[in-house]
Structure formats: C-alpha cells, structure tokens
Protein backbone atom coordinates (compact mmCIF):
# COMPACT_ATOMS: atom_id res chain seq x y z
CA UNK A 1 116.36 92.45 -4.45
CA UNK A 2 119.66 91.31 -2.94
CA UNK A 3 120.55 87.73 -4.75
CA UNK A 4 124.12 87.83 -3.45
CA UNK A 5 123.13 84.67 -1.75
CA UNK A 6 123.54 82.56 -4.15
CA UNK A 7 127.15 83.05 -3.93
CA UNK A 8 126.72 81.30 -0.14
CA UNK A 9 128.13 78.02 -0.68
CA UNK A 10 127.42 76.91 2.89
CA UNK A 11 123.80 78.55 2.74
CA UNK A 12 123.33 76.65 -0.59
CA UNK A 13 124.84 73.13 1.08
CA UNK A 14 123.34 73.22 3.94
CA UNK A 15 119.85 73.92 2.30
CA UNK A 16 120.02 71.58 -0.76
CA UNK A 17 120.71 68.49 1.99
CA UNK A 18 117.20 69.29 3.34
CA UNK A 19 115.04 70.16 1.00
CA UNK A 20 116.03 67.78 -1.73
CA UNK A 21 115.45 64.30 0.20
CA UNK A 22 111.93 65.91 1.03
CA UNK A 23 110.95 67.06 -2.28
CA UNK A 24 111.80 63.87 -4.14
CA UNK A 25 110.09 62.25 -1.10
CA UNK A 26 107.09 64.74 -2.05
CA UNK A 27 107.55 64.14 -6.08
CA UNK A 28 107.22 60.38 -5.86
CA UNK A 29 104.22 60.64 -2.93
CA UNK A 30 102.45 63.43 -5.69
CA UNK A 31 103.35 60.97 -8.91
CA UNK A 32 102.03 58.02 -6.86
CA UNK A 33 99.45 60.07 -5.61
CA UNK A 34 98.42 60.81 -9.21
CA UNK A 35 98.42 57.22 -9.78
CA UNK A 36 96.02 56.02 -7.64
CA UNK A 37 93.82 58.79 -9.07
CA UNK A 38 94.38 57.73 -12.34
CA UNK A 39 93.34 53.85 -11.27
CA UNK A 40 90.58 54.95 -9.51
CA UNK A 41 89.38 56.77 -12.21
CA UNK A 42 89.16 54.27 -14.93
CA UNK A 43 86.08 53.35 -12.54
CA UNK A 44 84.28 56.70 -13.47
CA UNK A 45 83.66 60.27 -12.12
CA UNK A 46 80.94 58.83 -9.26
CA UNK A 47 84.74 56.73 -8.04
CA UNK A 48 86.91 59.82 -8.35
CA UNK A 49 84.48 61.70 -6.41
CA UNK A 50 83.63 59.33 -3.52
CA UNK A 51 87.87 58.52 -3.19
CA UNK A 52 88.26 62.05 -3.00
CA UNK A 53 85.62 62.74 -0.24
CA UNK A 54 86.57 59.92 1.67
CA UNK A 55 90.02 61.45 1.76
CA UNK A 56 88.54 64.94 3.07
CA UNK A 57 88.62 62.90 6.27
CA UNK A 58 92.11 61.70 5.99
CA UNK A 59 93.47 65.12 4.81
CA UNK A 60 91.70 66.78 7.81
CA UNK A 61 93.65 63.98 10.30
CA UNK A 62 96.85 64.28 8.71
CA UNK A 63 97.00 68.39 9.17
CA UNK A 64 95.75 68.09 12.83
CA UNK A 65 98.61 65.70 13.05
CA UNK A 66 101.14 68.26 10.93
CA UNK A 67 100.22 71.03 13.15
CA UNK A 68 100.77 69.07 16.75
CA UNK A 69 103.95 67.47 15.21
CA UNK A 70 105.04 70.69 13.78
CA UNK A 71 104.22 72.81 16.64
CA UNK A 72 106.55 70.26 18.83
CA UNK A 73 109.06 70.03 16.44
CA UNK A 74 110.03 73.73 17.00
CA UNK A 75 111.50 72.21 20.51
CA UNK A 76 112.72 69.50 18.60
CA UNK A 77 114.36 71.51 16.09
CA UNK A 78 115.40 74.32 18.75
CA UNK A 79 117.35 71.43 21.14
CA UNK A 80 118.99 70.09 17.54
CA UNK A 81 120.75 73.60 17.40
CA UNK A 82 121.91 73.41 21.11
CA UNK A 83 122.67 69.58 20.70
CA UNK A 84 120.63 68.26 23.59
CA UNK A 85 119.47 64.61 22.89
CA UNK A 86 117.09 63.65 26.18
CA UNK A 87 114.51 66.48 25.34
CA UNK A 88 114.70 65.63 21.96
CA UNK A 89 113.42 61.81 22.99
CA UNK A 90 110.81 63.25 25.62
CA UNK A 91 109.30 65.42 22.98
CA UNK A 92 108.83 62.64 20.63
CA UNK A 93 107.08 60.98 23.21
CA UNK A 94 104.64 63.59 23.76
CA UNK A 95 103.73 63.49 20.24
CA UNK A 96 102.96 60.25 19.72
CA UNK A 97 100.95 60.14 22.83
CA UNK A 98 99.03 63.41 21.04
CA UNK A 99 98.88 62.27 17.90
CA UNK A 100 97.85 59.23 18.28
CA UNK A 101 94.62 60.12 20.73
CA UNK A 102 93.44 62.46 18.10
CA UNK A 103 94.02 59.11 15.28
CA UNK A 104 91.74 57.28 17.67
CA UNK A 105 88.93 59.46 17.44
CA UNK A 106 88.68 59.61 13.53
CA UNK A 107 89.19 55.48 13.03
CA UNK A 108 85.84 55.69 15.44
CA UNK A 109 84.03 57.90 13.35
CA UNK A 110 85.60 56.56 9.95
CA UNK A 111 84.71 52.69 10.72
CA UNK A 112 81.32 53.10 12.23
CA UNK A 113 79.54 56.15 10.64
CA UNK A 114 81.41 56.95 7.30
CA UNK A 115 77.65 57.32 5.63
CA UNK A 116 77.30 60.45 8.32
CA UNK A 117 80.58 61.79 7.61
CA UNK A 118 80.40 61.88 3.51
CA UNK A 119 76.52 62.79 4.26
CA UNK A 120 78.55 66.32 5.40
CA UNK A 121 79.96 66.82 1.80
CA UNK A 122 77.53 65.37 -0.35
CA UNK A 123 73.91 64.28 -1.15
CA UNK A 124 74.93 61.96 -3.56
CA UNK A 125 73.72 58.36 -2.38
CA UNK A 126 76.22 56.60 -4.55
CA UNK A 127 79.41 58.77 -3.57
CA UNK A 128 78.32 58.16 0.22
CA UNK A 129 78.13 54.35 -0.79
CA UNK A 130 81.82 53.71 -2.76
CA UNK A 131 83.01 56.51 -0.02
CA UNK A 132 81.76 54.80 2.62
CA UNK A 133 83.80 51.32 1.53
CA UNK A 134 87.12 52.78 1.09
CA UNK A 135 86.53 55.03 4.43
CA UNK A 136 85.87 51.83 6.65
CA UNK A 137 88.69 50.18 5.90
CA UNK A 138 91.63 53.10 5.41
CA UNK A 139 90.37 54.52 8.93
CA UNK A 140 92.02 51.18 10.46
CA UNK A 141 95.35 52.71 9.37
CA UNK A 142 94.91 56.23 11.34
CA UNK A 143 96.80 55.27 14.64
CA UNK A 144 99.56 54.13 11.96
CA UNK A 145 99.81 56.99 10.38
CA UNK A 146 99.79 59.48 13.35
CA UNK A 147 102.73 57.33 14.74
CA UNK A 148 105.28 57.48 11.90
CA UNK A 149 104.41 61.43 11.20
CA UNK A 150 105.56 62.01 14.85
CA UNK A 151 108.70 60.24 13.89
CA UNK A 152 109.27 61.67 10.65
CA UNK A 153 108.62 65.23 11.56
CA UNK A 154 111.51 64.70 14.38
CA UNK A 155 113.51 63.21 11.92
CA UNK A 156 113.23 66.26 9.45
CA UNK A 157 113.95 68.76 12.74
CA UNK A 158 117.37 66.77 13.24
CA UNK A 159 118.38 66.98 9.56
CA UNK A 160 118.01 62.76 9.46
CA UNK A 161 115.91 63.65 6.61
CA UNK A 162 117.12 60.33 4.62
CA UNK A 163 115.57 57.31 6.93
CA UNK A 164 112.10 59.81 6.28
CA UNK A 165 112.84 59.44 2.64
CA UNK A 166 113.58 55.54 2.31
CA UNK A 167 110.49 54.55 4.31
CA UNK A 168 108.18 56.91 3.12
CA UNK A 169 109.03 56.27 -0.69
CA UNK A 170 109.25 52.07 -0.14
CA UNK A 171 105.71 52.06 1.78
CA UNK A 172 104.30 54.27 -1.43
CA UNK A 173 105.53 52.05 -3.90
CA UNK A 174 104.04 49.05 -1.76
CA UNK A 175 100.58 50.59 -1.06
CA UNK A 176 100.41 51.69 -5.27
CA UNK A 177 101.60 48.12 -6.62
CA UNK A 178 99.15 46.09 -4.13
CA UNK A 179 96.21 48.44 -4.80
CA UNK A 180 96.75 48.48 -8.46
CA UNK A 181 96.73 44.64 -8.32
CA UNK A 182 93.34 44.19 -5.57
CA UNK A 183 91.40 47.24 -7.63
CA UNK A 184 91.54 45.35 -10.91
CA UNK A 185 91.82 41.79 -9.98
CA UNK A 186 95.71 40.92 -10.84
CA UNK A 187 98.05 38.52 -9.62
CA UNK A 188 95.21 36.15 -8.36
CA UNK A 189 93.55 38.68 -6.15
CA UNK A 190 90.53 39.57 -6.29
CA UNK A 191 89.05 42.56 -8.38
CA UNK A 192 87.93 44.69 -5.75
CA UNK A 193 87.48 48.50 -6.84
CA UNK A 194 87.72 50.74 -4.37
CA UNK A 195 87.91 49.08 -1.58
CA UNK A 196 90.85 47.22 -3.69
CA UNK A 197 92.84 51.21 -3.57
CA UNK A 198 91.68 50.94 0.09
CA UNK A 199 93.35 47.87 1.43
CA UNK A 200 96.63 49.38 -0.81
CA UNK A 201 96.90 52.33 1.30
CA UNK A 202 96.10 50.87 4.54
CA UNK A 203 98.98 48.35 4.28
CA UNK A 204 100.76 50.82 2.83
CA UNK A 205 101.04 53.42 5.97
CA UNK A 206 101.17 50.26 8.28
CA UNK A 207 104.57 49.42 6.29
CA UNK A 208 105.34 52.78 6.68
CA UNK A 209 105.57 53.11 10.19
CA UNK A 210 107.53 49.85 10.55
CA UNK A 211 110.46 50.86 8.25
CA UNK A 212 110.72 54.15 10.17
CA UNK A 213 111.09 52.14 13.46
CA UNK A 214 112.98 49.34 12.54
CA UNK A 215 115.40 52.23 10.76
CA UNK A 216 115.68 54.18 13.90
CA UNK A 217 116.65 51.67 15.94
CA UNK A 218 118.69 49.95 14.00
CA UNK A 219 120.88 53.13 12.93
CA UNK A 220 120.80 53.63 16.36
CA UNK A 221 119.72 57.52 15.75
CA UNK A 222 119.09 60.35 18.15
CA UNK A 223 115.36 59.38 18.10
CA UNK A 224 116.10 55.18 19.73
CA UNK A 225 115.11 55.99 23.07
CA UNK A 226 113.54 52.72 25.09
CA UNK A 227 109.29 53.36 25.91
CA UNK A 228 110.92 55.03 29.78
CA UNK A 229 112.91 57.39 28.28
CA UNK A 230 109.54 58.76 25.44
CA UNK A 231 107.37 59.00 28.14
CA UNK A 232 109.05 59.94 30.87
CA UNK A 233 108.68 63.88 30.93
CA UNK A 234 106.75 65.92 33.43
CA UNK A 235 103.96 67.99 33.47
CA UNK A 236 105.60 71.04 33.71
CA UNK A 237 107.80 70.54 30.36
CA UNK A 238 104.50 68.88 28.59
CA UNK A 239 102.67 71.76 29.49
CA UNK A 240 105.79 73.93 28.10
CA UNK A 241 105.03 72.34 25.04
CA UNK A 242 101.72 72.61 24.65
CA UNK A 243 101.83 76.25 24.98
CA UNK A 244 103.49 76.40 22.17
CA UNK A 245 102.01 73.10 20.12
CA UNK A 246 97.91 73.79 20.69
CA UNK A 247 97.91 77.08 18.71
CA UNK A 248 99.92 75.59 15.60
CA UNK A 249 97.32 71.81 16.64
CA UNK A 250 94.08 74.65 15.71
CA UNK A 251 95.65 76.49 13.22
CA UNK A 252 95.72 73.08 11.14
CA UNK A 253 92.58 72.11 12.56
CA UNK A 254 90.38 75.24 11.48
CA UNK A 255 92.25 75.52 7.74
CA UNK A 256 91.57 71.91 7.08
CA UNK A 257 87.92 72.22 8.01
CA UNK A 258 87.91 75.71 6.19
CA UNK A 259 89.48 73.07 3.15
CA UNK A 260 86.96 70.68 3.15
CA UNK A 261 84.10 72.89 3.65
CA UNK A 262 85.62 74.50 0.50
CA UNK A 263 84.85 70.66 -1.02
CA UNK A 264 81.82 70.53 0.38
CA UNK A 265 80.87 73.89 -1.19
CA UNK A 266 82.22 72.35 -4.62
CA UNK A 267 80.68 69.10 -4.24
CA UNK A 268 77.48 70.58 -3.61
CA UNK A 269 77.86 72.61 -7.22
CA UNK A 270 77.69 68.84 -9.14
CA UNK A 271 79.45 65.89 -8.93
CA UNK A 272 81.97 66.73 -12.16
CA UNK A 273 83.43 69.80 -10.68
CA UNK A 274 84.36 67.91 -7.17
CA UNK A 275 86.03 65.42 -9.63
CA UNK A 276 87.35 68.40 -10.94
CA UNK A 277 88.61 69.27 -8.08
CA UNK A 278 90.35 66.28 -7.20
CA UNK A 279 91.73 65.47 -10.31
CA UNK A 280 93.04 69.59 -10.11
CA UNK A 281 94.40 68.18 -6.66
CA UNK A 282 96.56 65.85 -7.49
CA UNK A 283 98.40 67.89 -10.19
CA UNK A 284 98.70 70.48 -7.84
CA UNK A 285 100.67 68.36 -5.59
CA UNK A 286 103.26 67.93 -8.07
CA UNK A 287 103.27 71.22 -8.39
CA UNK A 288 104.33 71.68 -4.65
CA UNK A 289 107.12 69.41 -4.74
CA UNK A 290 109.39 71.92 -5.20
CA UNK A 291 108.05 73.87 -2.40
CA UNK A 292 108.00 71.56 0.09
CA UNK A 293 111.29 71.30 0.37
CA UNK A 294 111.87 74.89 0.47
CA UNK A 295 109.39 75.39 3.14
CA UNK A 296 110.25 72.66 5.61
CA UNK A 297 114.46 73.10 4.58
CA UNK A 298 113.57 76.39 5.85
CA UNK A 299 111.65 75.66 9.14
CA UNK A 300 114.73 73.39 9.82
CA UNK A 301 117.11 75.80 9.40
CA UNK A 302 115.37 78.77 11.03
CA UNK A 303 114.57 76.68 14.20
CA UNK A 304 118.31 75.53 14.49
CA UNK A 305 120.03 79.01 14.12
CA UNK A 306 117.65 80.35 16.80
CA UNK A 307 117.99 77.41 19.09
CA UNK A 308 121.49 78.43 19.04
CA UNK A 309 120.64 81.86 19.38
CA UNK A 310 121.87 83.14 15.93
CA UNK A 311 118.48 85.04 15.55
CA UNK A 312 119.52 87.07 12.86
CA UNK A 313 120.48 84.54 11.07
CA UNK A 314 117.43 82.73 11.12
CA UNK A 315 115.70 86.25 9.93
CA UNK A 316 118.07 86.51 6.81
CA UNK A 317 117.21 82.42 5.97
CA UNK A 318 113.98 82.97 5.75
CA UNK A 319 114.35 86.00 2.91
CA UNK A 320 116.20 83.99 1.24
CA UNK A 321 114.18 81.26 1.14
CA UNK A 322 111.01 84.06 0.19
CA UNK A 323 113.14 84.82 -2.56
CA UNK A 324 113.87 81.37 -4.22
CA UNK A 325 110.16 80.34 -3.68
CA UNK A 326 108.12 82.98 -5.34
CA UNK A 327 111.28 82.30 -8.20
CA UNK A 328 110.19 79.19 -8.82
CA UNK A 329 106.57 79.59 -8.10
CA UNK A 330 107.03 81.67 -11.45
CA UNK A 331 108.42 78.98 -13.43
CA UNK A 332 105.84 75.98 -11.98
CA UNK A 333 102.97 78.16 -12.82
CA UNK A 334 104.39 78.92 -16.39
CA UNK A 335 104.67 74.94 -16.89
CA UNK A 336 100.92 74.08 -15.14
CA UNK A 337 99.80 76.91 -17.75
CA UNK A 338 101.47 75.14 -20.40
CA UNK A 339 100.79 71.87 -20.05
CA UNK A 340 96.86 72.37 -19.42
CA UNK A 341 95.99 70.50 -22.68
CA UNK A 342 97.83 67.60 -22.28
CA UNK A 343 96.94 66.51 -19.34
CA UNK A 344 93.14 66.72 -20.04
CA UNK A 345 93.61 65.35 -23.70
CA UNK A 346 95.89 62.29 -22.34
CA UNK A 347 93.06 60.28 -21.51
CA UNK A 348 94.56 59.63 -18.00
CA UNK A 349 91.21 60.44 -16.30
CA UNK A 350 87.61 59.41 -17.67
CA UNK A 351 85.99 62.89 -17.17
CA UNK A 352 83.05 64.31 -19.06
CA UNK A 353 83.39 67.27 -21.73
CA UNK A 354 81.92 69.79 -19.33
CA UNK A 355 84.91 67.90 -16.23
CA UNK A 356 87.66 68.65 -18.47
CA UNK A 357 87.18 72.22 -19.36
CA UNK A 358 86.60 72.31 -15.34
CA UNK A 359 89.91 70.61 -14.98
CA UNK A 360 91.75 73.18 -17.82
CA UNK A 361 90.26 76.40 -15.87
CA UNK A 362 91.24 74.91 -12.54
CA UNK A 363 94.65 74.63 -13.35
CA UNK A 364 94.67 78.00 -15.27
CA UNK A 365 94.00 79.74 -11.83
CA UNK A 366 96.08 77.67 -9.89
CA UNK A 367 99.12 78.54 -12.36
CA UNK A 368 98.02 82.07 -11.90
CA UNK A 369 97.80 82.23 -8.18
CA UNK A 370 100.23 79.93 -6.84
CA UNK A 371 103.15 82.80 -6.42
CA UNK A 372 100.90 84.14 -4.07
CA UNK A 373 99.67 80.71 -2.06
CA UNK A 374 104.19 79.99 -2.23
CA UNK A 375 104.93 83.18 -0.66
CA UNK A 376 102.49 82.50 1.77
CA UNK A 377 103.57 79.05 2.96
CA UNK A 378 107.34 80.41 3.24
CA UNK A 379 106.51 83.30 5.81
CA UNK A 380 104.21 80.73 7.44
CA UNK A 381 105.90 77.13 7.49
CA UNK A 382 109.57 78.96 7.67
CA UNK A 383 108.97 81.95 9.89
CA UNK A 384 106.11 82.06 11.95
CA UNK A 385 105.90 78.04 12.73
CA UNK A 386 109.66 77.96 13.09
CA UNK A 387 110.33 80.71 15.15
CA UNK A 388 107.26 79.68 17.41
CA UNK A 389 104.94 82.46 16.66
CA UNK A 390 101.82 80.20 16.57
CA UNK A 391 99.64 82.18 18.09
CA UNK A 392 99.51 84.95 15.68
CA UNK A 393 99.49 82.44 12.95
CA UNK A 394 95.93 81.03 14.44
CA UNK A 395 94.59 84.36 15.03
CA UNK A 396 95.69 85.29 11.19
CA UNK A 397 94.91 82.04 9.77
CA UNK A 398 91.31 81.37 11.41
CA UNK A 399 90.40 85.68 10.59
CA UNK A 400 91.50 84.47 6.89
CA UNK A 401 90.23 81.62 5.89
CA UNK A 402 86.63 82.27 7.88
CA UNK A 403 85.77 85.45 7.17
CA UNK A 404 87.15 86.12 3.68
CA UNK A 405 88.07 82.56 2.30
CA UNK A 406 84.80 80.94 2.90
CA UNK A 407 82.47 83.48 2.47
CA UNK A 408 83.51 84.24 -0.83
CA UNK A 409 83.12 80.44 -1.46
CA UNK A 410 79.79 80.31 -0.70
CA UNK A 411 78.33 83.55 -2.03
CA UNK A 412 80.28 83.12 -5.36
CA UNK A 413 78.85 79.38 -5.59
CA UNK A 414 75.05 79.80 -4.29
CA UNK A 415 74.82 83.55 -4.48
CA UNK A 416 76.03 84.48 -8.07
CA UNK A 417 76.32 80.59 -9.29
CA UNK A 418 79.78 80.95 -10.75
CA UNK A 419 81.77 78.04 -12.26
CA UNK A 420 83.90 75.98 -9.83
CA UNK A 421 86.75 77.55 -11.47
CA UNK A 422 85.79 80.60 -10.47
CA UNK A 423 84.62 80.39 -7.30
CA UNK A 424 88.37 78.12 -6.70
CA UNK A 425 89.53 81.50 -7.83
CA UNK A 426 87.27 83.65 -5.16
CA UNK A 427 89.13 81.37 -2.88
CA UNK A 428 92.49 82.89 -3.09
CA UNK A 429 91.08 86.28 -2.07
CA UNK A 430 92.16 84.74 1.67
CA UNK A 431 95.56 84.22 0.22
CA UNK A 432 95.85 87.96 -1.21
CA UNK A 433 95.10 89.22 2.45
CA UNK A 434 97.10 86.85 4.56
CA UNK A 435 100.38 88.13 2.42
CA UNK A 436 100.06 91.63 3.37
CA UNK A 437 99.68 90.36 7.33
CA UNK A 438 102.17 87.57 7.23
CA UNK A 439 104.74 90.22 5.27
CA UNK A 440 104.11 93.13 8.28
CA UNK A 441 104.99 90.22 10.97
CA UNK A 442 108.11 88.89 8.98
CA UNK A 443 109.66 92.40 8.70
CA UNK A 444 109.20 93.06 12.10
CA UNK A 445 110.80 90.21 13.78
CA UNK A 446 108.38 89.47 16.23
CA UNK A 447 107.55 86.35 15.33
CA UNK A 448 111.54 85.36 16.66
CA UNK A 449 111.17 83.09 19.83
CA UNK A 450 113.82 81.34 21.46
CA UNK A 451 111.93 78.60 23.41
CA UNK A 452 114.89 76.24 25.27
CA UNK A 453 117.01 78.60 26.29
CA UNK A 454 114.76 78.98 29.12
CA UNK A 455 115.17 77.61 32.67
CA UNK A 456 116.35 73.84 32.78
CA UNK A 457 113.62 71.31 32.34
C-alpha cells in the first residue's frame, strides 16, 4: 500500500478545504440529529417509532433529490475545472426545476394520505396516528428543501463549500431550539409533542433555503444568476444532462426504497427493534461524519481534474481517498464498539430492556461492517458518480440491493425469525458483493468520462 501521499501537501490542502466544512456541517446535522431523537424519545418507544417512519418518507425524497442533484453536479463540477460560469447557472436551473417537481409530488401524498403511506411500514394504529401528525405538517417543507439541496450541491461542486456550511448549521440550530421549546411547552408555546419536533423542522429547512439565497446573492457568487439566465437552456443541453442525471435520479430512487423496505421489514418484526433501529440510526450518522467529507471532497476533486482533462489524476485521487477511508473506518468502528454501553446505559433514550440489547447488537455489527459499507461509498460517491459512470452504478446498485440485500432481509426476518440485529447484519451481504464489482470497475478506468469537453452547447 503506497502512503507516500501523505507527503502531498497540495493533495492534503486542497482536500482538507473540502471535506472539513462538510463534515463539521455533517457532525453538527448528526449531533442535532441525535437531539431531536433524544426529545422525541422522552415521549416513549410508540414516538421514536412513528418520527422515524414518518421520516422513511423524507429520507426517500431527500436521496431522489441527492441523486438528480448529484448526477447534475458532475456538469457542474466538470465546467468548475474548465472555469465556465453560464453552464454552471443553466445547470442549476435545471435542477431546481427537477427537484422541485419530484418535492411536489411527496407534499401531495405526505399532507393528504400520510395514514396510507405509514400503513406501508407498519400495522401499528398508534405509530400511523403520531406519524401521521408530524408527516402532515413537515411535508409542507418538501419544495423547500429540494430548492436549497440544488443550491448546496452546486455550491460543494465549485468548492464554495462555506456559504453550504453557515446556512445549513444556523437553520439546524433554529429548527432544534424551536422544536425543543413547541414539543415540551417552553417559552410560552404550547406543549405540542410531535407535531411540536414537526413545526421545528419545517421552519427549520424553510430558513434554510433563505440563508443559502440571500448568501448567494449577496456574495455575489458564481451561482447569482437572475430567473433568465437559470432557465434559459435548451433542450438539447437539458437532454445532455439528463442522460447523464436519470441513471444516478434511479439509482437513489431504488436504494432508498430498497432502505425503507429494509424498515418496513424491521418494523414489521415489533415495534422495539424499529426503535432500535432508529435510535442505531442516528448514532450511525455520527459515525459518517468523517466520511462524508471524504466522499463528497473526493467527488469534487475527481470531477474537477477530469473536467480539465487530468484523468489520471482524478484515478490516483480516488485511491487515495480509498485508502484514508477504510483507515478511518477502522478507528470509528473501534470507538462505536467501545462506546456500546454508554450510550444505552446514559439514559438518553427511554427504551425497554429487550430495545437496548437491540440497540448494543446493532451497533456491534455496524462497528463491524462499516469498513466495508466506507469502501463502498468511496468507489461509488468518488469514482463512479464523479466520473459520470451512472449507469453501471444503477445496474450494480439495483442487482445489489434487490436480489441479495432484500432477500436476505426478508428470509432471515420471516423465514428463520432472527433478531433485528441479525437480520441488519444479513443486510450487509449486498455490501460484501457490491465491493468486489465496484473494485473491478475502479481498476479498470472505465468508469472515467469527460462530459463538457464535448461540442459547444
């Protein structure tokens, strides 16, 4: 293993600038994150499981949205490295025009039949009941959302990676502090539960997406282009764009509905080991932190050195970036092993005897398995996304996550009745079999595209 990298001052530079604004962006999102779990669960295991349903729908939307605004932000990216501005502007435009169709669609089905949509996770009349509440009034904040993830996935592409960070972390804070205050009743307000963490985050991704404008336009960035100049782009260049977008928009679309059937499968085991689940969810997130800097530092960098057609380049970022992530993928694992105890013992969540062995299993297979899942989302997020190989992603993706991933779920679940630890650990079969694939396509440089130095738009 050649680690004569890390004598690269430039390398190091260039990739520290990235990737730490985004993981302390991630670290405070995760702690917050934790937060409202930690709120919401001083209501009880029936409120942890109904907030974390309710978000199934939420976490489906925002990975459509990552995959259409990450599929487009290869162009993005790709024009950064050639230092062309007006595509730049017209691609943005595209994607909130995207985006923000697909946001449409799930406030419909989140404001006027959230009972139908939990009903797809969960039997439980009282989940579908508390679910239903928060759903109906966080869906409101979907067109929102979808907005200010086009912008901040631009941002990222162009290396403006700070304005991402300041309104991002501000609207978090806001969205924590006012549903602290509505779900117990503080400050005057009134004590409203979950519907109190509800109206937190709504207003808090609204705020979001306001920061992010008034910050582009008043730094007078790349990205303040009047509403003519967004949507002003032909067919012909959309449809460019597409091409490449719509395999990396259903990649995200079929793994988050592979996720949440995954949910659905451990929902349908008992209500404790969904909480389980969720409460497992939000400490994995902090575990990621580190990664998602990494991983989006890396699809940054790759896209740039290929838009500028330094192709091996982007090949030899990549390995190192495989390198440092499976490093520290080591040491998180080691920690989430360690600290196992505490966090059950803490008293931070109000989970049954038979929920917090769940909870200590869960996070014994995660720390085992997460070198794996890290290597994984390097090859994918920095080489095959960022060098606009998304159709062999799909193909790979949907063949792992539908015929190995879930399968296992369900026959290890329903079949053989294992614990939810253990069929969370028949999961990451998918992940054993997507290395060897997504290893074979990194080494062989196919997945390498250089998409604008095509004919003139």
């Amino acid at each position: 293993m050649n680690l004569s990298f890390l004598r690269d001052r430039a390398f190091l530079k260039e990739m520290l600038w990235i990737a730490l604004p985004i993981s302390f962006q991630q670290l405070i999102s995760a702690a917050l994150n934790m937060i409202d779990v930690v709120m919401v669960g001083q209501l009880g295991e029936t409120s942890i499981a109904a907030l974390g349903l309710a978000n199934q729908v939420f976490f489906v939307l925002i990975l459509l949205l990552f995959g259409t605004t990450s599929g487009m932000a290869i162009f993005t990216a790709q024009f950064w490295g050639k230092q062309e501005i007006e595509p730049i502007r017209k691609v943005l435009g595209m994607s909130i025009l995207v985006t923000s169709s697909f946001a449409s669609i799930f406030t419909l089905a989140a404001v006027f039949i959230p009972q139908r949509v939990l009903g797809l996770y969960t039997n439980d009349a009282e989940v579908i009941a508390i679910g239903s509440q928060y759903l109906r009034i966080v869906g409101l904040s979907y067109i929102p959302v979808a907005i200010a993830t086009s912008y901040v996935t631009v941002l990222r592409s162009i290396q403006l990676v700070r304005i991402t960070v300041v309104a991002t972390i501000t609207a978090l804070f806001f969205k924590t502090i006012l549903g602290y205050m509505l779900i117990f009743g503080l400050g005057g307000l009134p004590e409203l539960g979950v519907r109190g963490a509800a109206i937190g985050t709504a207003s808090g991704w609204t705020l979001e997406l306001a920061l992010l404008l008034i910050l582009v336009y008043t730094q007078k960035t790349p990205l303040a282009g009047g509403l003519k100049t967004l949507f002003s782009f032909d067919m012909t260049f959309f449809a460019r764009v597409l091409r490449t977008a719509l395999p990396a928009m259903a990649n995200e679309l079929f793994w988050s509905v592979g996720i949440t059937t995954y949910n659905a499968i451990y929902a349908h085991i008992s209500t404790d080991s969904i909480s389980a689940i969720n409460v497992n969810a939000t400490i994995e997130e902090l575990g990621f932190v580190v990664f998602i800097g990494l991983g989006n530092a890396c699809a940054v960098m790759v896209g740039n050195r290929i838009g500028a057609g330094k192709k091996e380049e982007a090949y030899e970022t990549v390995r190192r970036m495989i390198i440092l992530s499976v490093s520290a993928a080591w040491l998180v694992g080691l920690l989430v092993f360690s600290l196992r105890d505490v966090m059950t013992s803490s008293g931070l969540f109000k989970l049954s005897p038979n929920g917090v062995h769940n909870v200590q299993m869960l996070m014994l297979m995660m720390a085992c398995t997460l070198w794996i899942r890290m290597f994984n989302f390097s090859t994918f997020i920095g080489a095959l996304r960022a060098g606009g190989d998304t159709r062999f992603a799909l193909i790979m993706e949907i063949c792992s996550i539908w015929l190995i991933g879930v399968p296992a779920a369900y026959i290890s679940a329903f079949v053989f009745h294992l614990p939810v630890y253990y069929v969370y650990l028949m999961v990451a079969l998918e992940e054993i079999a997507k290395a060897f694939v997504s290893f074979w396509r990194f080494r062989s440089r196919k997945w390498i595209h250089d998409l604008v130095n095509e004919p003139a738009i």
